[in-house]
C-alpha atoms as a PDB file:
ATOM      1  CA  UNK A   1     -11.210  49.974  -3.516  1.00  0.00           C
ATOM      2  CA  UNK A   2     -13.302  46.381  -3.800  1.00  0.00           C
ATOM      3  CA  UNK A   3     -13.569  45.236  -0.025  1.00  0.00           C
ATOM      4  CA  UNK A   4     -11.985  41.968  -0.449  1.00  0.00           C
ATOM      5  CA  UNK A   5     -13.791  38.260  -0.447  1.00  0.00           C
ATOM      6  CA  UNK A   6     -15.685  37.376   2.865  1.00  0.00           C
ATOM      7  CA  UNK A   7     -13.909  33.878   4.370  1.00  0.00           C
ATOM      8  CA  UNK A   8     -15.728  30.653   4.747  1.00  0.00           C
ATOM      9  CA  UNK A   9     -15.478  28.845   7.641  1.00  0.00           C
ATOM     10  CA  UNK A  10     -11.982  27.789   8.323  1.00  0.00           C
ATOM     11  CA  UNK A  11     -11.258  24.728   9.704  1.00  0.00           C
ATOM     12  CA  UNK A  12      -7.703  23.805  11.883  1.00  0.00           C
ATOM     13  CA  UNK A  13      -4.577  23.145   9.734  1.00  0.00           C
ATOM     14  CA  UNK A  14      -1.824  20.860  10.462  1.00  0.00           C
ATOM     15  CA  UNK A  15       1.405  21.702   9.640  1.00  0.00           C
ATOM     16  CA  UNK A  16       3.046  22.166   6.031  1.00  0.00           C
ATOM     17  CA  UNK A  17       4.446  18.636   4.356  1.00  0.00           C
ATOM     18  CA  UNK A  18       7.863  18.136   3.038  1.00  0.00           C
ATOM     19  CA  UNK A  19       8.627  19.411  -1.069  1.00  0.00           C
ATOM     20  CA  UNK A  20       9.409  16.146  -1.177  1.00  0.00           C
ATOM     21  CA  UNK A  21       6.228  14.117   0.068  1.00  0.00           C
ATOM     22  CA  UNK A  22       4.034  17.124  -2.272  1.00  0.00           C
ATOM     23  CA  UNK A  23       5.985  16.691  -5.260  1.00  0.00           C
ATOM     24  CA  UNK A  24       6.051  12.365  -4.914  1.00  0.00           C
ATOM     25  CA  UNK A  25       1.786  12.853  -4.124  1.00  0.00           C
ATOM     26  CA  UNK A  26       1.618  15.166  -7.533  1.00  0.00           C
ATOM     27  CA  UNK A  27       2.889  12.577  -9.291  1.00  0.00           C
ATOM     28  CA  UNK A  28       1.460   9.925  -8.344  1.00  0.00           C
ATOM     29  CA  UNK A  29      -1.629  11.718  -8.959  1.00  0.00           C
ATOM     30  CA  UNK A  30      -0.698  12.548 -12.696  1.00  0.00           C
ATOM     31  CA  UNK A  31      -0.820   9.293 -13.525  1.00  0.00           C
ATOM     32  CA  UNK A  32      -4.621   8.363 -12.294  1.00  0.00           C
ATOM     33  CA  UNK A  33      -7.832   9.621 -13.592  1.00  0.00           C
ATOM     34  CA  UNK A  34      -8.687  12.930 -11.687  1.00  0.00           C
ATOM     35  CA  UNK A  35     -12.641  11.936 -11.533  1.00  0.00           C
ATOM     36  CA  UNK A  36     -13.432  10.835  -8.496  1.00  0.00           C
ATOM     37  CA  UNK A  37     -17.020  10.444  -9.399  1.00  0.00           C
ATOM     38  CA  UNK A  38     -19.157  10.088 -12.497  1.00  0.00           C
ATOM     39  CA  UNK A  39     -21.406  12.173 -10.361  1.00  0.00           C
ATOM     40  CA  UNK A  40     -19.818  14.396  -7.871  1.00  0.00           C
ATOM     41  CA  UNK A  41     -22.473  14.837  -5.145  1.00  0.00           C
ATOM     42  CA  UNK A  42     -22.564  18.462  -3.938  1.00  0.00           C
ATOM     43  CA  UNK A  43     -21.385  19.427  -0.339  1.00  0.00           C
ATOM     44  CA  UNK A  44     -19.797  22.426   0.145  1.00  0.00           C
ATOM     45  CA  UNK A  45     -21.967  26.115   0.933  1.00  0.00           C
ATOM     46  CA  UNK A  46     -24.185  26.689  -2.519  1.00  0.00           C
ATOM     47  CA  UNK A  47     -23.560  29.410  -4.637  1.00  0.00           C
ATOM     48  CA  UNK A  48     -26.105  32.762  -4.648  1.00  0.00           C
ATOM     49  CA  UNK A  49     -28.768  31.937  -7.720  1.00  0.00           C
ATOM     50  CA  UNK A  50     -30.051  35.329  -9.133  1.00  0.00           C
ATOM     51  CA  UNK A  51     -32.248  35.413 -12.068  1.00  0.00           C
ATOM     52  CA  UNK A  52     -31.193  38.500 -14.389  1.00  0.00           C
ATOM     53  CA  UNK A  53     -29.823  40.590 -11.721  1.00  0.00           C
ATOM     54  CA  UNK A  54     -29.370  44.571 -12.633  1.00  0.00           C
ATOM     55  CA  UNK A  55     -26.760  45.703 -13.890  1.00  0.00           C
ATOM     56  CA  UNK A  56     -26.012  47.567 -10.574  1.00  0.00           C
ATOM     57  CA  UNK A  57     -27.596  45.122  -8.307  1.00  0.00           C
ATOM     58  CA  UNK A  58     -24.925  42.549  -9.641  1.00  0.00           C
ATOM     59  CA  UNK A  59     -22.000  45.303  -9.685  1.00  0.00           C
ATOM     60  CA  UNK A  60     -22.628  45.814  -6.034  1.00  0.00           C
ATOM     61  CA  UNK A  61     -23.217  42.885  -4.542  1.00  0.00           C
ATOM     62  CA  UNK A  62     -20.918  40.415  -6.815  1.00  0.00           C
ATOM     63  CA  UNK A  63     -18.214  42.065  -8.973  1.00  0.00           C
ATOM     64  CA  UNK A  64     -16.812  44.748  -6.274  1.00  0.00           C
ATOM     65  CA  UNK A  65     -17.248  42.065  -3.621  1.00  0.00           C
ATOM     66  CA  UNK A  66     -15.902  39.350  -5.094  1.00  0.00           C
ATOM     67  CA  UNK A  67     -18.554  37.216  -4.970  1.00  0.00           C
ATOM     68  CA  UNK A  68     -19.153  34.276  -6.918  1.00  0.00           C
ATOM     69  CA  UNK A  69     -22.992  34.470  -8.446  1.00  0.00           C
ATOM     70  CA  UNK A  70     -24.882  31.979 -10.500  1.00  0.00           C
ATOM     71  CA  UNK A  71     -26.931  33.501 -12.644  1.00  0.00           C
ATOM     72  CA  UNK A  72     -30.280  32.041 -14.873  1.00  0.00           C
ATOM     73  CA  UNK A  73     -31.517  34.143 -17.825  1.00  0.00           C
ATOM     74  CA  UNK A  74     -28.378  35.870 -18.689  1.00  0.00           C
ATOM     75  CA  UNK A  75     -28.203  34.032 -22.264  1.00  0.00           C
ATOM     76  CA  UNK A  76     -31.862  33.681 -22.863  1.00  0.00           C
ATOM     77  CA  UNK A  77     -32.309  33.510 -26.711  1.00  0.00           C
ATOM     78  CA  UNK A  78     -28.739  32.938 -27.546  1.00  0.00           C
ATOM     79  CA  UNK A  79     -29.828  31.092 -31.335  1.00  0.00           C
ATOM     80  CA  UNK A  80     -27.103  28.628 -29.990  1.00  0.00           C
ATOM     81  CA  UNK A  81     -29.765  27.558 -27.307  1.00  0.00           C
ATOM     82  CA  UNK A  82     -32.200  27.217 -30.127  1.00  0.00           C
ATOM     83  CA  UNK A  83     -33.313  27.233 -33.633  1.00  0.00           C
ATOM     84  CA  UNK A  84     -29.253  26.830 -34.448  1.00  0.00           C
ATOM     85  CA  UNK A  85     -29.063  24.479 -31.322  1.00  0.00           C
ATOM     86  CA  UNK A  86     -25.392  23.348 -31.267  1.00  0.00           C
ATOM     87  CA  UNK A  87     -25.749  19.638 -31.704  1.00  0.00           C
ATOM     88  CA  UNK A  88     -22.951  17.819 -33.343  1.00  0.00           C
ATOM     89  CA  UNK A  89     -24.453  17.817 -36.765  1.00  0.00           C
ATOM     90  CA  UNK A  90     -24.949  21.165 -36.775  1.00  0.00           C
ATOM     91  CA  UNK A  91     -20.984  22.271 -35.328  1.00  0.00           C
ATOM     92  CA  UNK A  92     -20.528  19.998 -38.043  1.00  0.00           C
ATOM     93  CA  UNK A  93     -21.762  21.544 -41.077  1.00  0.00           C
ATOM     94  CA  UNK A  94     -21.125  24.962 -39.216  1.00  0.00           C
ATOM     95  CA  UNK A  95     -17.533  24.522 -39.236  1.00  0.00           C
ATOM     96  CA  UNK A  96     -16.035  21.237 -39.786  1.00  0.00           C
ATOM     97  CA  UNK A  97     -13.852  22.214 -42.478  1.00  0.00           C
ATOM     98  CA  UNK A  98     -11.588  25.063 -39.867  1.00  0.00           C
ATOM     99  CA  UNK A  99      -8.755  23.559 -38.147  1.00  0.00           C
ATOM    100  CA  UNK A 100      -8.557  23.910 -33.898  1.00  0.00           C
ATOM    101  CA  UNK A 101      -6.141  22.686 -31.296  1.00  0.00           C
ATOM    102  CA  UNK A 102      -7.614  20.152 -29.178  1.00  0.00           C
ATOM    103  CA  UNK A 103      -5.941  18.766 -26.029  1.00  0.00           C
ATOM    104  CA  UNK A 104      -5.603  15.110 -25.451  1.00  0.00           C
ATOM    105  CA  UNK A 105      -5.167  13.633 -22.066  1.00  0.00           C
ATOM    106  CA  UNK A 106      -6.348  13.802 -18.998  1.00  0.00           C
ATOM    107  CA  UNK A 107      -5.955  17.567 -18.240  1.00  0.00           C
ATOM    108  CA  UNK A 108      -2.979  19.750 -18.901  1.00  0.00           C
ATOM    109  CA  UNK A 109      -1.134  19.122 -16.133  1.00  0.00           C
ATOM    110  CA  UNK A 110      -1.458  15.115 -16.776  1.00  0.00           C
ATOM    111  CA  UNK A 111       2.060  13.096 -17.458  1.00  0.00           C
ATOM    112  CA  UNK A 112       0.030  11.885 -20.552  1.00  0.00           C
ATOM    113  CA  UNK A 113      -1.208  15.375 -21.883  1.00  0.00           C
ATOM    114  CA  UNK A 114      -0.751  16.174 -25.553  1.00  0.00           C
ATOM    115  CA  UNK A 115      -1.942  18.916 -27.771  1.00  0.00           C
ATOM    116  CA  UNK A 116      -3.235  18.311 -31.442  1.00  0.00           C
ATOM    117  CA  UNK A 117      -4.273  20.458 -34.980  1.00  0.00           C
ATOM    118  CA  UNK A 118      -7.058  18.759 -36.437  1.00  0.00           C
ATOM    119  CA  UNK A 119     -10.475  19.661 -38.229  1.00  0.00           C
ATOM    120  CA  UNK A 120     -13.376  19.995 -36.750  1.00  0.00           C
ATOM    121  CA  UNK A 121     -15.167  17.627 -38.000  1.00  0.00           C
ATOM    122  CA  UNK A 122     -12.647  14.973 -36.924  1.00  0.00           C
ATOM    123  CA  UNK A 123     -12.813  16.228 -33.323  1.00  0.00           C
ATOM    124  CA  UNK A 124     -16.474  15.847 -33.730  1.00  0.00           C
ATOM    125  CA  UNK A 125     -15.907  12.327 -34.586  1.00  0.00           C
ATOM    126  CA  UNK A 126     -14.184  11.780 -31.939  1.00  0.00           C
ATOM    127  CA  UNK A 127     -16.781  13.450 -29.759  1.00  0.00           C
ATOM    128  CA  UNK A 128     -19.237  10.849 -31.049  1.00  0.00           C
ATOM    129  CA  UNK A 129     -16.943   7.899 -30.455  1.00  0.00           C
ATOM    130  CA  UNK A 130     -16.737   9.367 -26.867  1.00  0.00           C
ATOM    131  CA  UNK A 131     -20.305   8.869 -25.988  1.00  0.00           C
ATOM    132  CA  UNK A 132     -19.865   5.346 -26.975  1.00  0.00           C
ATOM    133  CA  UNK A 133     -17.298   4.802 -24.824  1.00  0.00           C
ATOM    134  CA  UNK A 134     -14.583   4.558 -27.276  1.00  0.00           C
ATOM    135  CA  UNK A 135     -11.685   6.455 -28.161  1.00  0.00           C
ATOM    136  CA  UNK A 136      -8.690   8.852 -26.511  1.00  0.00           C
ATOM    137  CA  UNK A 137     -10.258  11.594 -24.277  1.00  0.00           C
ATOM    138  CA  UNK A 138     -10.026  14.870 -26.548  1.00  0.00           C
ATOM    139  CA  UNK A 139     -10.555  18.358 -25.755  1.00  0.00           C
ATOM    140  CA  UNK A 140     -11.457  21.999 -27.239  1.00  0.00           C
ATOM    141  CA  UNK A 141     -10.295  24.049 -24.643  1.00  0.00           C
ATOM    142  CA  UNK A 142      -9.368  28.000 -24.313  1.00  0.00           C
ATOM    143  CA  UNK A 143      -9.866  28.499 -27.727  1.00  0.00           C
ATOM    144  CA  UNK A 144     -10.927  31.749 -30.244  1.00  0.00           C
ATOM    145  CA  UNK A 145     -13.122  29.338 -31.878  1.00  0.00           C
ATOM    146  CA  UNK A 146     -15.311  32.837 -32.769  1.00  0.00           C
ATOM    147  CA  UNK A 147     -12.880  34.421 -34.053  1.00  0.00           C
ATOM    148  CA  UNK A 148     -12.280  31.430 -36.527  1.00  0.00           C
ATOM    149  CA  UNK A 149     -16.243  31.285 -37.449  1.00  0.00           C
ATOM    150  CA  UNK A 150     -18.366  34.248 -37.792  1.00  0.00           C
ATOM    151  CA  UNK A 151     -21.379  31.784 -37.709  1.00  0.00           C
ATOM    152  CA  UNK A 152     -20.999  30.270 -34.236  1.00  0.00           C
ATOM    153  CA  UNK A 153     -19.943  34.035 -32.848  1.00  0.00           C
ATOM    154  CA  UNK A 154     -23.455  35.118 -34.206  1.00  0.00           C
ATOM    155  CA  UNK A 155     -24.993  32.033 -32.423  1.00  0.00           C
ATOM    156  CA  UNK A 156     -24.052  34.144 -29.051  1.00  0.00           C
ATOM    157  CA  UNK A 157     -24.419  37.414 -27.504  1.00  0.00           C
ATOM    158  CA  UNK A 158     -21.719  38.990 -25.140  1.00  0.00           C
ATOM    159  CA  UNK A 159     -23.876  39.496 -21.882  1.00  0.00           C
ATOM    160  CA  UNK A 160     -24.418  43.258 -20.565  1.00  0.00           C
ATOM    161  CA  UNK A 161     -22.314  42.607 -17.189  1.00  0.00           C
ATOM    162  CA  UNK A 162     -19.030  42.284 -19.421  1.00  0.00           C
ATOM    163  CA  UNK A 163     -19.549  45.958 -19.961  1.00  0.00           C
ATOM    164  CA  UNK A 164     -19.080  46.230 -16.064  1.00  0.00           C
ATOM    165  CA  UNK A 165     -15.297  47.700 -14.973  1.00  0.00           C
ATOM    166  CA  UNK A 166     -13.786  48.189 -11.401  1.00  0.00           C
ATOM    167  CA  UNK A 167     -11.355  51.094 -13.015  1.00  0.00           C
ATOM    168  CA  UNK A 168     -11.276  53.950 -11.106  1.00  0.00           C
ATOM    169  CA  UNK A 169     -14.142  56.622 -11.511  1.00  0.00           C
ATOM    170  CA  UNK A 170     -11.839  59.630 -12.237  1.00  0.00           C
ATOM    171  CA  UNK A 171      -9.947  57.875 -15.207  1.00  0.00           C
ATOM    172  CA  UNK A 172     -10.269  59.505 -18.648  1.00  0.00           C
ATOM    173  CA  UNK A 173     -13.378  57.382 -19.625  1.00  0.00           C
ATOM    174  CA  UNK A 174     -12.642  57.378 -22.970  1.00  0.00           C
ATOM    175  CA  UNK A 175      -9.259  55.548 -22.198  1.00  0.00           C
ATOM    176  CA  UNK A 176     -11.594  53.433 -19.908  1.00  0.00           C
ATOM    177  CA  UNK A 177     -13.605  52.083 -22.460  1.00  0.00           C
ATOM    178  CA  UNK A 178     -10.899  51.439 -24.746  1.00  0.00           C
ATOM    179  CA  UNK A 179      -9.000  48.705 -21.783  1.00  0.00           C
ATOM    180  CA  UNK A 180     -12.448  47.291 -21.551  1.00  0.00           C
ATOM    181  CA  UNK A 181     -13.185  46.793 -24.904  1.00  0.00           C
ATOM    182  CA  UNK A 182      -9.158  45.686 -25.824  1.00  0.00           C
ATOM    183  CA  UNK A 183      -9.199  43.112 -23.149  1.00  0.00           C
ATOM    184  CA  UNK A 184     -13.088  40.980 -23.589  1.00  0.00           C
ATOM    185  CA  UNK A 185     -11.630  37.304 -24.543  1.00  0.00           C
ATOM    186  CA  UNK A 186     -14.486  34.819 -25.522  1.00  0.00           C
ATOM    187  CA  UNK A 187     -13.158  31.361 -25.629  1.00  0.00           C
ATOM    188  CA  UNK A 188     -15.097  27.847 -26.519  1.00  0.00           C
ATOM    189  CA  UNK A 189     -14.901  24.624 -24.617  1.00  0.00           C
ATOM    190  CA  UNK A 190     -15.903  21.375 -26.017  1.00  0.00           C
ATOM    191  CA  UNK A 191     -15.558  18.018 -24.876  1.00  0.00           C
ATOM    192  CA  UNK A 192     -16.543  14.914 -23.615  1.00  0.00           C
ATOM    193  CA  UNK A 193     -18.047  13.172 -20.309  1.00  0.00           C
ATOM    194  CA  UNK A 194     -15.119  13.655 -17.617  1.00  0.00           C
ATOM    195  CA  UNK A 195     -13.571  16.684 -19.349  1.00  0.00           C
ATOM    196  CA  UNK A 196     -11.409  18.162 -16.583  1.00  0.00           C
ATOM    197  CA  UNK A 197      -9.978  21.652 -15.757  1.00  0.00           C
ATOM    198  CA  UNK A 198      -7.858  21.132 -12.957  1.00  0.00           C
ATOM    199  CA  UNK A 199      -7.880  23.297  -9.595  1.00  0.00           C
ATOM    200  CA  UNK A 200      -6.741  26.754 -10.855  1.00  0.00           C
ATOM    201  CA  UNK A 201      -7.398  29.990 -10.986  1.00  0.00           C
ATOM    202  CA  UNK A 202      -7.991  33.175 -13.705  1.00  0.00           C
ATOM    203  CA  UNK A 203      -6.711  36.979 -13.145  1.00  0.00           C
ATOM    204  CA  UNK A 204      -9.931  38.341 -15.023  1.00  0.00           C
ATOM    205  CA  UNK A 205     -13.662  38.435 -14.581  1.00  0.00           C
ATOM    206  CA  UNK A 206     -15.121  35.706 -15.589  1.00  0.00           C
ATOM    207  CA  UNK A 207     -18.711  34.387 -16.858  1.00  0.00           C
ATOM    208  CA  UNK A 208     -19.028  30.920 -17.825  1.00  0.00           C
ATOM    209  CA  UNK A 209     -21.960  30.416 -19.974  1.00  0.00           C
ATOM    210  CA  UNK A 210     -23.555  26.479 -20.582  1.00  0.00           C
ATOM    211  CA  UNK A 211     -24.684  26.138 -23.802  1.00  0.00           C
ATOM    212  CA  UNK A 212     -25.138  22.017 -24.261  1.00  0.00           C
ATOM    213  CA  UNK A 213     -24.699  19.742 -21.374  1.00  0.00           C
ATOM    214  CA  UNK A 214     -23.781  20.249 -17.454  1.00  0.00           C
ATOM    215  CA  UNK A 215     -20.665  20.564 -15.292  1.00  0.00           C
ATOM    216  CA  UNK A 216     -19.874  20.333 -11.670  1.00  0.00           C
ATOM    217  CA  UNK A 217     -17.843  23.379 -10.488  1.00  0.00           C
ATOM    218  CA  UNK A 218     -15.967  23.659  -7.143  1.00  0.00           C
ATOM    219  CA  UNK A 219     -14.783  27.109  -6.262  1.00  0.00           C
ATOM    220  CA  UNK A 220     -12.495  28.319  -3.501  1.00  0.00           C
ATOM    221  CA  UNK A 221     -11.707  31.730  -2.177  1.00  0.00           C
ATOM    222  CA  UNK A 222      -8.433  33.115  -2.578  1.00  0.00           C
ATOM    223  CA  UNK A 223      -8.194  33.940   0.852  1.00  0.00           C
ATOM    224  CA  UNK A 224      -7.466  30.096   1.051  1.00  0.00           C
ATOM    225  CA  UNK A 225      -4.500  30.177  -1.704  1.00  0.00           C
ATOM    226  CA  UNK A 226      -2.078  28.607   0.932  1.00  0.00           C
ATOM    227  CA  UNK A 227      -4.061  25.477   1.720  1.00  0.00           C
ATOM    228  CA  UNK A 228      -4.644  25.165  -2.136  1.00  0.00           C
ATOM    229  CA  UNK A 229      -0.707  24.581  -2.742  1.00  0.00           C
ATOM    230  CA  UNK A 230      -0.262  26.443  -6.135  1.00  0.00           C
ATOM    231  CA  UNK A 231       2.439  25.613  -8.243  1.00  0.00           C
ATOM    232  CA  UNK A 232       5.826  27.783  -7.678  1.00  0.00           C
ATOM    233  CA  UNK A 233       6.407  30.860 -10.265  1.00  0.00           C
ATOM    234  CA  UNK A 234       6.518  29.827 -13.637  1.00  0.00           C
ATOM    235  CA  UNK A 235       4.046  27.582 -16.106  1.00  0.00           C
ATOM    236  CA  UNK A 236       1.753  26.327 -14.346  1.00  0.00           C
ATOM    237  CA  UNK A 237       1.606  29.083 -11.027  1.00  0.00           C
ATOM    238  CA  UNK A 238      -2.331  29.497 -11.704  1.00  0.00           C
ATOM    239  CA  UNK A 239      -2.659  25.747 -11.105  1.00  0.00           C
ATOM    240  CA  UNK A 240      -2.795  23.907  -7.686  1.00  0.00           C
ATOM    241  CA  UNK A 241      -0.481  21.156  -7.380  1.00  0.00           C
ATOM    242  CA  UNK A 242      -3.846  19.044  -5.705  1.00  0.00           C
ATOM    243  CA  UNK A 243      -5.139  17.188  -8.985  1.00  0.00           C
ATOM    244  CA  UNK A 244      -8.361  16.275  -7.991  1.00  0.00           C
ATOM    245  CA  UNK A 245      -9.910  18.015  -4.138  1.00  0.00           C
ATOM    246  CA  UNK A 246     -11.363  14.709  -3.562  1.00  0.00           C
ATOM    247  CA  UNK A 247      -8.800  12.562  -4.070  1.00  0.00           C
ATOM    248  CA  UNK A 248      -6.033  14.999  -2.096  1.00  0.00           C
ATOM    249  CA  UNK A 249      -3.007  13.099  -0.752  1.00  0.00           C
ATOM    250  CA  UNK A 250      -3.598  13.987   3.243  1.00  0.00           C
ATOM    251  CA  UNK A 251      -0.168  13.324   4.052  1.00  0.00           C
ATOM    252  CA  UNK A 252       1.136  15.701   1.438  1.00  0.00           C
ATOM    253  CA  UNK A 253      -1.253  18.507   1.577  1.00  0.00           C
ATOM    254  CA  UNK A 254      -2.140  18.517   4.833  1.00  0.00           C
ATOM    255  CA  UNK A 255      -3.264  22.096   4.846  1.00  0.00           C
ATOM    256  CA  UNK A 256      -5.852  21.187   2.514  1.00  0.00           C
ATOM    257  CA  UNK A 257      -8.164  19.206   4.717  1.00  0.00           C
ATOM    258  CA  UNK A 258     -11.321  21.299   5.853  1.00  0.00           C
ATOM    259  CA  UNK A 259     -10.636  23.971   3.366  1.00  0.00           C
ATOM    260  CA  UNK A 260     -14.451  25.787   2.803  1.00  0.00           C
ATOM    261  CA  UNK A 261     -15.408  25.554  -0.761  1.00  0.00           C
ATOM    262  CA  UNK A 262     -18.964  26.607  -2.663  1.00  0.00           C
ATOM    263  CA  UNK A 263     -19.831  23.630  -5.330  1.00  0.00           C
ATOM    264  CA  UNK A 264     -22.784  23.267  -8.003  1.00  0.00           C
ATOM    265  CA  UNK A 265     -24.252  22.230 -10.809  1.00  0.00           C
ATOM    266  CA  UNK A 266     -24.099  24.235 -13.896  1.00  0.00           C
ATOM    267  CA  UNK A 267     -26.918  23.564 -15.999  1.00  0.00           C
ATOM    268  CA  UNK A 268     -27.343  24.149 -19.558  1.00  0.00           C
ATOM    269  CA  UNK A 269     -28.963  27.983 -19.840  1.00  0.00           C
ATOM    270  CA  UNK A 270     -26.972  29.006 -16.959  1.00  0.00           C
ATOM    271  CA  UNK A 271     -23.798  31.369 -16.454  1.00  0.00           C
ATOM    272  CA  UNK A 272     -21.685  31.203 -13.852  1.00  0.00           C
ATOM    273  CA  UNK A 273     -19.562  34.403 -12.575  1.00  0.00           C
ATOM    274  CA  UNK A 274     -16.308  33.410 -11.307  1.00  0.00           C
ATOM    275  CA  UNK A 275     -14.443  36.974  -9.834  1.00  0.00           C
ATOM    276  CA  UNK A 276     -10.829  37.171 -10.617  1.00  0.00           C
ATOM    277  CA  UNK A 277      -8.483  34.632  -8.147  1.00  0.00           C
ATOM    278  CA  UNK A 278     -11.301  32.595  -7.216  1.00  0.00           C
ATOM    279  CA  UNK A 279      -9.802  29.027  -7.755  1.00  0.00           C
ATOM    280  CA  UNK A 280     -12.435  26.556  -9.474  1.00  0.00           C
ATOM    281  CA  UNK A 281     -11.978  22.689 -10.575  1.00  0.00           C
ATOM    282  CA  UNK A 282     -14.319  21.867 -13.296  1.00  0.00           C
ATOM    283  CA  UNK A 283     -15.868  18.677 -14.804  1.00  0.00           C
ATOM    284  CA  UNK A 284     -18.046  18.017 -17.198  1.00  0.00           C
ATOM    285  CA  UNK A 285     -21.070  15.345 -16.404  1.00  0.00           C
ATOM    286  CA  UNK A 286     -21.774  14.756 -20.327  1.00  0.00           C
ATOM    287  CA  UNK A 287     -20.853  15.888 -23.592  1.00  0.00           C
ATOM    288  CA  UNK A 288     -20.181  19.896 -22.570  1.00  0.00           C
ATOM    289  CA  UNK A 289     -20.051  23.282 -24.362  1.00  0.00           C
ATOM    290  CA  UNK A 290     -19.221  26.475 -22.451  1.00  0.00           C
ATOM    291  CA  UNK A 291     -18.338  29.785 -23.604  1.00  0.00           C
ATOM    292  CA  UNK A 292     -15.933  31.646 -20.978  1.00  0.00           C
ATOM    293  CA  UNK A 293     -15.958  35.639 -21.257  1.00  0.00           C
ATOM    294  CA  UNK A 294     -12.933  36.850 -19.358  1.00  0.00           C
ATOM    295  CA  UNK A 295     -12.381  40.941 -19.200  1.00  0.00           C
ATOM    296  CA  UNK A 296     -10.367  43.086 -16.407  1.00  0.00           C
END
């Protein structure tokens, strides 16, 4: 099996806080911008850079150890980095007319969160007013948006290390390949300056690819899930109840304080692997789009 993720340095907890005193500090939280910073500076340990690792090289050393990995290269030529750059104009024309979800709100787990249908080409409008300062905070998050248009999905490739799989060696391969292949989700993100995911975590692989803009990610081992206070069984158990890890309510989450984290920049042209459980808060420093590959 995997040997399971190495542990940071661990600082000294205090002891647990009441339900009480977490659930008042989540809500007062909820109701305040989770951005601590237009411009987060980084200070936790940095994350390993590799420039088109092998295929086994980044098997061994990341995916069966569980190690976070960022990598530079892994989309080279993607069209969408390109001659079919994805500006505004061009998502645009490319697919204004299809209908998406967006999110409005802070985050998800915001008292003000609300979901909307609308066209693309409105969201992109919105987008626009965004960068002028203007307008409600919108979101494309989690989305098939491939699956909707064939012309953005051929604007990408699915990187090699997807094909990668920690099923056991003596399984019937061909039933293997079919899990693998049945269970690759590609989902877009688009939105604004100050787009948030909040403090959560994801049971698959994961490679987070930045095609326009930047984003400053904060990842934390799940060897720490207890300091991280996740939600209790239901909804919202991927998410911690901690909004924003710089703005953390001491006297509620007193665990939290000292907890090791790896933070950085993710540039446009860069992909990020995030292994399965790793929790990661997320926020982008400009007008963002990232394309998340999850598979088991």
């Amino acid at each position: 099996p995997p040997s399971p993720p190495p542990a940071l340095p661990v600082a000294s907890a205090a002891s647990a806080p009441s339900a009480t005193a977490a659930a008042s500090a989540v809500s007062a939280s909820a109701s305040a911008s989770t951005s601590a910073s237009a411009h987060r500076p980084l200070r936790g340990h940095p994350a390993p850079r590799l420039t088109r690792p092998s295929l086994a090289y980044f098997f061994n050393e990341h995916m069966s150890q569980s190690q976070p990995a960022l990598l530079e290269g892994a989309i080279d030529g993607w069209p969408s980095m390109g001659a079919r750059r994805w500006t505004l104009p061009y998502l645009r024309r490319a697919a204004g007319h299809r209908t998406v979800p967006v999110e409005l709100g802070e985050h998800y787990l915001s008292l003000d969160f609300d979901e909307q249908l609308v066209r693309l080409s409105d969201f992109v409008d919105q987008l626009e007013r965004a960068e002028e300062g203007g307008g409600r905070r919108a979101y494309l998050a989690q989305h098939a948006l491939f699956d909707q248009v064939p012309q953005l999905r051929d604007d990408i490739a699915v990187p090699d290390y997807c094909s990668l799989s920690l099923e056991e060696e003596d399984e019937a391969e061909g039933e293997a390949e079919v899990a693998v292949a049945g269970e690759l989700r590609i989902n877009a993100w688009l939105g604004p300056k100050g787009t948030v995911s909040p403090l959560h975590y994801d049971r698959y692989h994961n490679l987070l690819a930045q095609v326009v803009g930047s984003k400053y990610v904060r990842l934390y081992s799940p060897l720490h899930s207890d300091r991280l206070y996740p939600h209790p069984p239901g909804l919202h158990e991927v998410s911690s109840r901690i909004l924003d890890p710089d703005q953390a309510d001491e006297a509620a989450f007193p665990l939290f304080d000292g907890t090791p984290f790896i933070d950085l920049l993710l540039r446009e042209g860069e992909t990020l692997y995030i292994p399965p459980r790793w929790w990661h808060f997320v926020e982008a420093r400009e007008t963002s789009f990232s394309v998340s590959f999850w598979w088991s």
